[in-house]
Protein backbone atom coordinates (compact mmCIF):
# COMPACT_ATOMS: atom_id res chain seq x y z
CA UNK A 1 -18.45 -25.64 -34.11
CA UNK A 2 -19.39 -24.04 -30.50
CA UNK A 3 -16.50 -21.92 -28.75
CA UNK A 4 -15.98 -21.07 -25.21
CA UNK A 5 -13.43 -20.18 -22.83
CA UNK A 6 -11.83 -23.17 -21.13
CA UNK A 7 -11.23 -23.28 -17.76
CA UNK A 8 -7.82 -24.41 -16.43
CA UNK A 9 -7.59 -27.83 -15.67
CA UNK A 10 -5.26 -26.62 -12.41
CA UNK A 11 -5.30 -23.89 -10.08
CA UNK A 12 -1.55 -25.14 -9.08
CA UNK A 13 2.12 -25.64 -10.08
CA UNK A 14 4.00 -28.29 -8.02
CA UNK A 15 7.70 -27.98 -8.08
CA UNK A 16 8.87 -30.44 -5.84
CA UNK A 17 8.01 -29.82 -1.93
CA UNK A 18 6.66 -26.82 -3.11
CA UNK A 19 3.08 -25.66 -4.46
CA UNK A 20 2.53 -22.70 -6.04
CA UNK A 21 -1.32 -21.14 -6.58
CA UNK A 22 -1.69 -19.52 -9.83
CA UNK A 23 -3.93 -16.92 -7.88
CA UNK A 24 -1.06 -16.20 -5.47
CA UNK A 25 0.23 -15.67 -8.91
CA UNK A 26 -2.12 -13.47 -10.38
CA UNK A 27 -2.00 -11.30 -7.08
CA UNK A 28 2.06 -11.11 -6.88
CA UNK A 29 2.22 -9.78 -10.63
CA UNK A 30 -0.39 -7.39 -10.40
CA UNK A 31 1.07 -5.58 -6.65
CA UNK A 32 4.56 -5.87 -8.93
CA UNK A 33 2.90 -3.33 -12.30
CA UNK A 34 1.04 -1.63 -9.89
CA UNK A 35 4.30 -0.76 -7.48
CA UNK A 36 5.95 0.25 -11.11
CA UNK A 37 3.26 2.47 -12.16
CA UNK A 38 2.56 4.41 -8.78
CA UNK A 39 6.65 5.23 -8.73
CA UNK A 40 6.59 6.53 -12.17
CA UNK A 41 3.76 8.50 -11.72
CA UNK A 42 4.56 9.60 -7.79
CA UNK A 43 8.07 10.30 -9.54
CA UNK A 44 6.53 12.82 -12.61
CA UNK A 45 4.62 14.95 -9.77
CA UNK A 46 8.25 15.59 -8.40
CA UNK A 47 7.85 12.72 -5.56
CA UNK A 48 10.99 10.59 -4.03
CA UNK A 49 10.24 7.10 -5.18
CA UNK A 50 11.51 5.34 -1.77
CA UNK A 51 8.27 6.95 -0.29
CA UNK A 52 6.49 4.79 -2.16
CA UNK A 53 8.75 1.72 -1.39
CA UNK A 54 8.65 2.03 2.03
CA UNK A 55 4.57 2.24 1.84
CA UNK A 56 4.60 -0.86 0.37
CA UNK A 57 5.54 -2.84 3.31
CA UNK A 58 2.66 -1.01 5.16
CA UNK A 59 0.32 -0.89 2.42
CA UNK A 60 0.33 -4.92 0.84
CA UNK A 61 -0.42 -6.00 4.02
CA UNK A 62 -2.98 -3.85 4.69
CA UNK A 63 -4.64 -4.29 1.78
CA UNK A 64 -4.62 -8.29 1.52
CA UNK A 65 -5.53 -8.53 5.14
CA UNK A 66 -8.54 -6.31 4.72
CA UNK A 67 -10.07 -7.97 1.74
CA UNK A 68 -9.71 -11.14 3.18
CA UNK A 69 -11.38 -9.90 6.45
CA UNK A 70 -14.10 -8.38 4.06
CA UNK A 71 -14.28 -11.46 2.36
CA UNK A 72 -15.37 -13.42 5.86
CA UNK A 73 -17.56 -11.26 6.96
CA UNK A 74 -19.23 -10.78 3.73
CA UNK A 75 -19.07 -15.01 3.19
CA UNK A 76 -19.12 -16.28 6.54
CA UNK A 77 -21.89 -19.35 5.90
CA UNK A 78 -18.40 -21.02 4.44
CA UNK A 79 -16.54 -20.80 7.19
CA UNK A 80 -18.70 -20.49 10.77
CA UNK A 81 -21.73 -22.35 8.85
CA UNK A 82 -23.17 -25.67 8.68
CA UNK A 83 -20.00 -27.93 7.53
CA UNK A 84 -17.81 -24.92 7.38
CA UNK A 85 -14.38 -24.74 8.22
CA UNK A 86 -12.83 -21.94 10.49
CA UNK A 87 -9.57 -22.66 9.68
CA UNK A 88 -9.59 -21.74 5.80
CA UNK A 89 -10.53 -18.30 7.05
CA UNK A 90 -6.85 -17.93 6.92
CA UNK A 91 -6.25 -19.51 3.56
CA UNK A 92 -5.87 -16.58 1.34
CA UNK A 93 -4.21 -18.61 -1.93
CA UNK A 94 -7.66 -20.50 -2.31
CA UNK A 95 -9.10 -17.26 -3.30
CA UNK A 96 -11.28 -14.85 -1.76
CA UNK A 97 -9.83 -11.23 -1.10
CA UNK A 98 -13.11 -8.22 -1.13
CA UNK A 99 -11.62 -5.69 -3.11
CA UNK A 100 -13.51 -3.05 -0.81
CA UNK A 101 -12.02 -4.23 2.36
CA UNK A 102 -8.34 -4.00 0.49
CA UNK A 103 -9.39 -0.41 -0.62
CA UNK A 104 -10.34 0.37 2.16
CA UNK A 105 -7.53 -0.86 4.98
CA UNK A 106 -4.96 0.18 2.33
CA UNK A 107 -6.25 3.66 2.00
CA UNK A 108 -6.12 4.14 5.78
CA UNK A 109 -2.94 2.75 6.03
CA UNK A 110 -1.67 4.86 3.58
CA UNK A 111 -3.07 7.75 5.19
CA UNK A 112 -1.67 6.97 8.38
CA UNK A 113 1.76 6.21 7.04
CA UNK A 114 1.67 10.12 5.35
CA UNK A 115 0.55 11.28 8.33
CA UNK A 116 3.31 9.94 10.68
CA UNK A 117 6.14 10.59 8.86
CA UNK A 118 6.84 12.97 6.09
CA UNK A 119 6.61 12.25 2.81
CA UNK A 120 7.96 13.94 -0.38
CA UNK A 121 4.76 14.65 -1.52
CA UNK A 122 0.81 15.12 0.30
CA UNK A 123 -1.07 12.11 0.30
CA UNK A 124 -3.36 13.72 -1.92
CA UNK A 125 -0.86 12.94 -4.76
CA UNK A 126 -0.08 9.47 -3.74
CA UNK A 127 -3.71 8.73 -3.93
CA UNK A 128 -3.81 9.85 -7.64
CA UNK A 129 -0.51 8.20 -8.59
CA UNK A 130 -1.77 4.72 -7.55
CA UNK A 131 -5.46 5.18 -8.87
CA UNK A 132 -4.50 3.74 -12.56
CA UNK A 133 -2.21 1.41 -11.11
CA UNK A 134 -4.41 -0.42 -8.40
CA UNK A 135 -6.92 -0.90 -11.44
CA UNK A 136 -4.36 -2.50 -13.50
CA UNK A 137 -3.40 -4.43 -10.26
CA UNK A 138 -7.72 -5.32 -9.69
CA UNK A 139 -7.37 -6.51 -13.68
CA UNK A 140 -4.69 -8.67 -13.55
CA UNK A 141 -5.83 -10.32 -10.03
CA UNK A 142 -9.09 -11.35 -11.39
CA UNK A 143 -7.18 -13.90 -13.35
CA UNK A 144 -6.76 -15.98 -10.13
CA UNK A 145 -10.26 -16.20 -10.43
CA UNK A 146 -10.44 -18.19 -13.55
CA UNK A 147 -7.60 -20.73 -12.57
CA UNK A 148 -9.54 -21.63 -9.50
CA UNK A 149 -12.89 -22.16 -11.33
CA UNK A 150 -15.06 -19.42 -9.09
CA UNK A 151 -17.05 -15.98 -9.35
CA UNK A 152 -18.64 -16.50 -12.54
CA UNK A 153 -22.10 -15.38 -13.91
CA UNK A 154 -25.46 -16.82 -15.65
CA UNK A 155 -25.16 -19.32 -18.14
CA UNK A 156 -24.75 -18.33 -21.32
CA UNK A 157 -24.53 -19.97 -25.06
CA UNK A 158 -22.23 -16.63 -26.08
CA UNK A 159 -19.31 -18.34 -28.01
CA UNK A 160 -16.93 -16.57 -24.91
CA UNK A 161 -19.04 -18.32 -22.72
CA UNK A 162 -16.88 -19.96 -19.58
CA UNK A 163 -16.66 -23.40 -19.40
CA UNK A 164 -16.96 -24.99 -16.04
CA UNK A 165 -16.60 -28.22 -14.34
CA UNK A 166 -19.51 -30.15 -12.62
CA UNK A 167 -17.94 -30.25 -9.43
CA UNK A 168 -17.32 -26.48 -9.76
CA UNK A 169 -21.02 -25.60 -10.34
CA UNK A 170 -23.34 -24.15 -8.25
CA UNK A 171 -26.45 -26.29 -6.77
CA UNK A 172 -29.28 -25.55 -9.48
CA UNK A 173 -27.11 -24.94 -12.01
CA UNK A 174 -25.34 -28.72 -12.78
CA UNK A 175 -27.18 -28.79 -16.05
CA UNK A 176 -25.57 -25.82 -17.49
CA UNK A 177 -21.77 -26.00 -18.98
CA UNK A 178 -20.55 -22.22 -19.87
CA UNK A 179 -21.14 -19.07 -17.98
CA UNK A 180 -20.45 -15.46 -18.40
CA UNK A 181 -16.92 -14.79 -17.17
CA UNK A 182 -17.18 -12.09 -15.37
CA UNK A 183 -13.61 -12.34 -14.06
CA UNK A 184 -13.31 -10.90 -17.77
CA UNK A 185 -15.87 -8.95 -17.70
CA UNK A 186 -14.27 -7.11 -14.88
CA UNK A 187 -10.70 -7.27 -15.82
CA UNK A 188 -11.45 -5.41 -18.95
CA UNK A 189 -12.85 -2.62 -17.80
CA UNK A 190 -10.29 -2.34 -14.67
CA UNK A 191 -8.13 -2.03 -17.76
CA UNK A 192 -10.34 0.42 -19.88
CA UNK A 193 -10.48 3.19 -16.52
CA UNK A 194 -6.48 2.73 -16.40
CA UNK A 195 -6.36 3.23 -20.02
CA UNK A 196 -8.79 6.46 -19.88
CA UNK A 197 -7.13 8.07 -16.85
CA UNK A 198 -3.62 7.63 -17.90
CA UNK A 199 -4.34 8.88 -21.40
CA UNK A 200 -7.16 11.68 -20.76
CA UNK A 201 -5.74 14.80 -20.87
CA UNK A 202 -7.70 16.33 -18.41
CA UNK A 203 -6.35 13.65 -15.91
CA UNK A 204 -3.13 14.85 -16.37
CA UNK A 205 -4.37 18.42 -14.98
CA UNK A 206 -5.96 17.55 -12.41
CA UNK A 207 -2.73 14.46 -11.05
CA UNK A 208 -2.30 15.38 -7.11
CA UNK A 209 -5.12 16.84 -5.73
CA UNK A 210 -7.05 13.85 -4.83
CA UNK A 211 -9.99 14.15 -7.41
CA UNK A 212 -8.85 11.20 -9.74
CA UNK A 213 -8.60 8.10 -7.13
CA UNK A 214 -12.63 9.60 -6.49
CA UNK A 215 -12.96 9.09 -9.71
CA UNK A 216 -11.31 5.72 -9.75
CA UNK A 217 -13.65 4.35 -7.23
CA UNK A 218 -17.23 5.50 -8.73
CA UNK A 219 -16.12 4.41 -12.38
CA UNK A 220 -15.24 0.93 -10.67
CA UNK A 221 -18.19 0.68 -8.55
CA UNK A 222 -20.54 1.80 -11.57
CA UNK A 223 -18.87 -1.22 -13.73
CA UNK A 224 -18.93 -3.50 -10.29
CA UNK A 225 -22.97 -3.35 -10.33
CA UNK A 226 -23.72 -4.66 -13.29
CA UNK A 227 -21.04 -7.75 -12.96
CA UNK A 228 -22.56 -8.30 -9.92
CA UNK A 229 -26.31 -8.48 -11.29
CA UNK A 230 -24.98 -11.45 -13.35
CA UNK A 231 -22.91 -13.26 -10.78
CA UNK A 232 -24.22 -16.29 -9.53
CA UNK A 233 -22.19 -17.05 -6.28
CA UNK A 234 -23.71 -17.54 -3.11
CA UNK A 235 -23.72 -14.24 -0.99
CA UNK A 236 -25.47 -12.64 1.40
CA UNK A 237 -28.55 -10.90 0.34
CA UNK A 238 -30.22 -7.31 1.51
CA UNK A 239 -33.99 -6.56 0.39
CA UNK A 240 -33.11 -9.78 -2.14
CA UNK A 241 -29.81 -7.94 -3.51
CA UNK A 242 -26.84 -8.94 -3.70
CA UNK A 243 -25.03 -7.33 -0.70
CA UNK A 244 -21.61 -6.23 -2.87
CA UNK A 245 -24.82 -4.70 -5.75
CA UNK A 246 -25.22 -2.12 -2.11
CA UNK A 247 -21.64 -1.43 -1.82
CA UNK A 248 -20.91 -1.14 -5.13
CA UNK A 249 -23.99 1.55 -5.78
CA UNK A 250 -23.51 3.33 -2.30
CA UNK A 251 -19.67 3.89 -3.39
CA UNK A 252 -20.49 4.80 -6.83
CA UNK A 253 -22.61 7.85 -5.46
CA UNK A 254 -20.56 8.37 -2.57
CA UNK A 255 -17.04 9.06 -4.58
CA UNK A 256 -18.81 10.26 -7.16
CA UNK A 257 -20.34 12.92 -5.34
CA UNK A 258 -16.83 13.71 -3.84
CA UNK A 259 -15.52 13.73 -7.04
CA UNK A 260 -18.25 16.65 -8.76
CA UNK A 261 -17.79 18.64 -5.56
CA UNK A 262 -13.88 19.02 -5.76
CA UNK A 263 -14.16 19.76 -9.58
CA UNK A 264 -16.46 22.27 -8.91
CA UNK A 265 -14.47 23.51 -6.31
CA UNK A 266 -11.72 24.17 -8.66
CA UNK A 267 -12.90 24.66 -12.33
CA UNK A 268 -9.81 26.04 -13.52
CA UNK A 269 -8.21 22.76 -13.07
């Protein structure tokens, strides 16, 4: 008997007047763990947990309004294209948040916020607290991806295989029923980095002086560019990549180069 992984037959919960997107969700419960996690941590390096409170009001934002921007740009054929719709720009709960652009306005926002005020502890610290917990957070979100049928890879007979609709099936591919999941894929080793940093040892020596969210972002980016090799959405392409396959190897050196140089800066950590 073949297996696969179904797909939900909804993307939605309608209570009432009200509809609710599972990947609104999927986003909500992972900014919830990962708010948990960063106080507990921000808390053990001495920290006062209401700085991390009052980031979040900065910080969410931030973050959801720079994926979503990096997410346009990125995609724009959907929305400025041939029968595309400006409008849904805006549309966040249909999916569609870059994680780089959410990185990446978060971190400066967060940056900003320590540098305006003061804080408890140096941003430094704040950037380690949250590493293990934005993965987590990246995990869980990928979830939304599955309830609304979208970002999957290659077909594949695997017995996890994804199964997917017709309608949701890219053009050349309506003869094929299960793909890789790489909403999965990805989720489980968001949560395998989490796992390793908050259970490494020498994590725990190093907590506060920057070096582990470095390390967060070149062990995501390295996993990043091979689900992206496999993923069969339509994206821009550069040289006939995939344009997130470029981001995801130019951060993987990038932080990881940071990364080497501040641990060789301070062996004794």
């Amino acid at each position: 008997m073949r297996t696969f992984i179904p797909t939900p037959s909804s993307s939605t919960l309608e209570l009432g007047f009200f509809t609710i997107h599972y990947y609104a969700i999927c986003i909500l419960f992972g900014i919830i763990i990962a708010l948990w996690l960063t106080k507990r941590r921000y808390i053990s390096l001495g920290g006062n947990p209401s700085d991390i409170s009052d980031l979040a009001i900065v910080v969410i934002p931030a973050g959801i309004i720079g994926g979503r921007i990096y997410h346009v740009i990125t995609s724009p054929q959907k929305y400025f294209g041939n029968g595309g719709s400006p409008i849904e720009a805006f549309e966040i709960w249909k999916g569609g948040l870059g994680i780089w652009g959410a990185i990446s306005l978060g971190a400066l926002s967060a940056y900003i916020f320590f540098t305006v005020r003061e804080t408890s502890l140096p941003f430094a610290a704040l950037a380690d607290a949250i590493a293990p917990a934005l993965l987590i957070a990246q995990g869980i979100g990928r979830f939304g991806n599955w309830f609304n049928s979208e970002l999957f890879g290659r077909p594949t007979k695997l017995p996890w295989g994804l199964e997917i609709a017709l309608a949701n099936r890219p053009n050349g591919y309506e003869n094929f029923e299960t793909f890789h999941p790489t909403f999965l894929y990805e989720a489980i080793w968001c949560f395998l980095i989490a796992l390793f940093i908050l259970r490494a040892p020498f994590f725990k020596s190093i907590i506060g002086t920057g070096s582990i969210f470095y390390f967060y972002v070149a062990a995501y980016s390295f996993g990043r560019l091979f689900i992206e090799m496999i993923r069969v959405d339509e994206v821009n392409l550069i040289l006939g990549l995939r344009l997130n396959i470029w981001v995801s190897l130019l951060m993987f050196i990038g932080a990881g180069a940071i990364f080497l140089s501040k641990r060789a800066k301070n062996p004794e950590k």
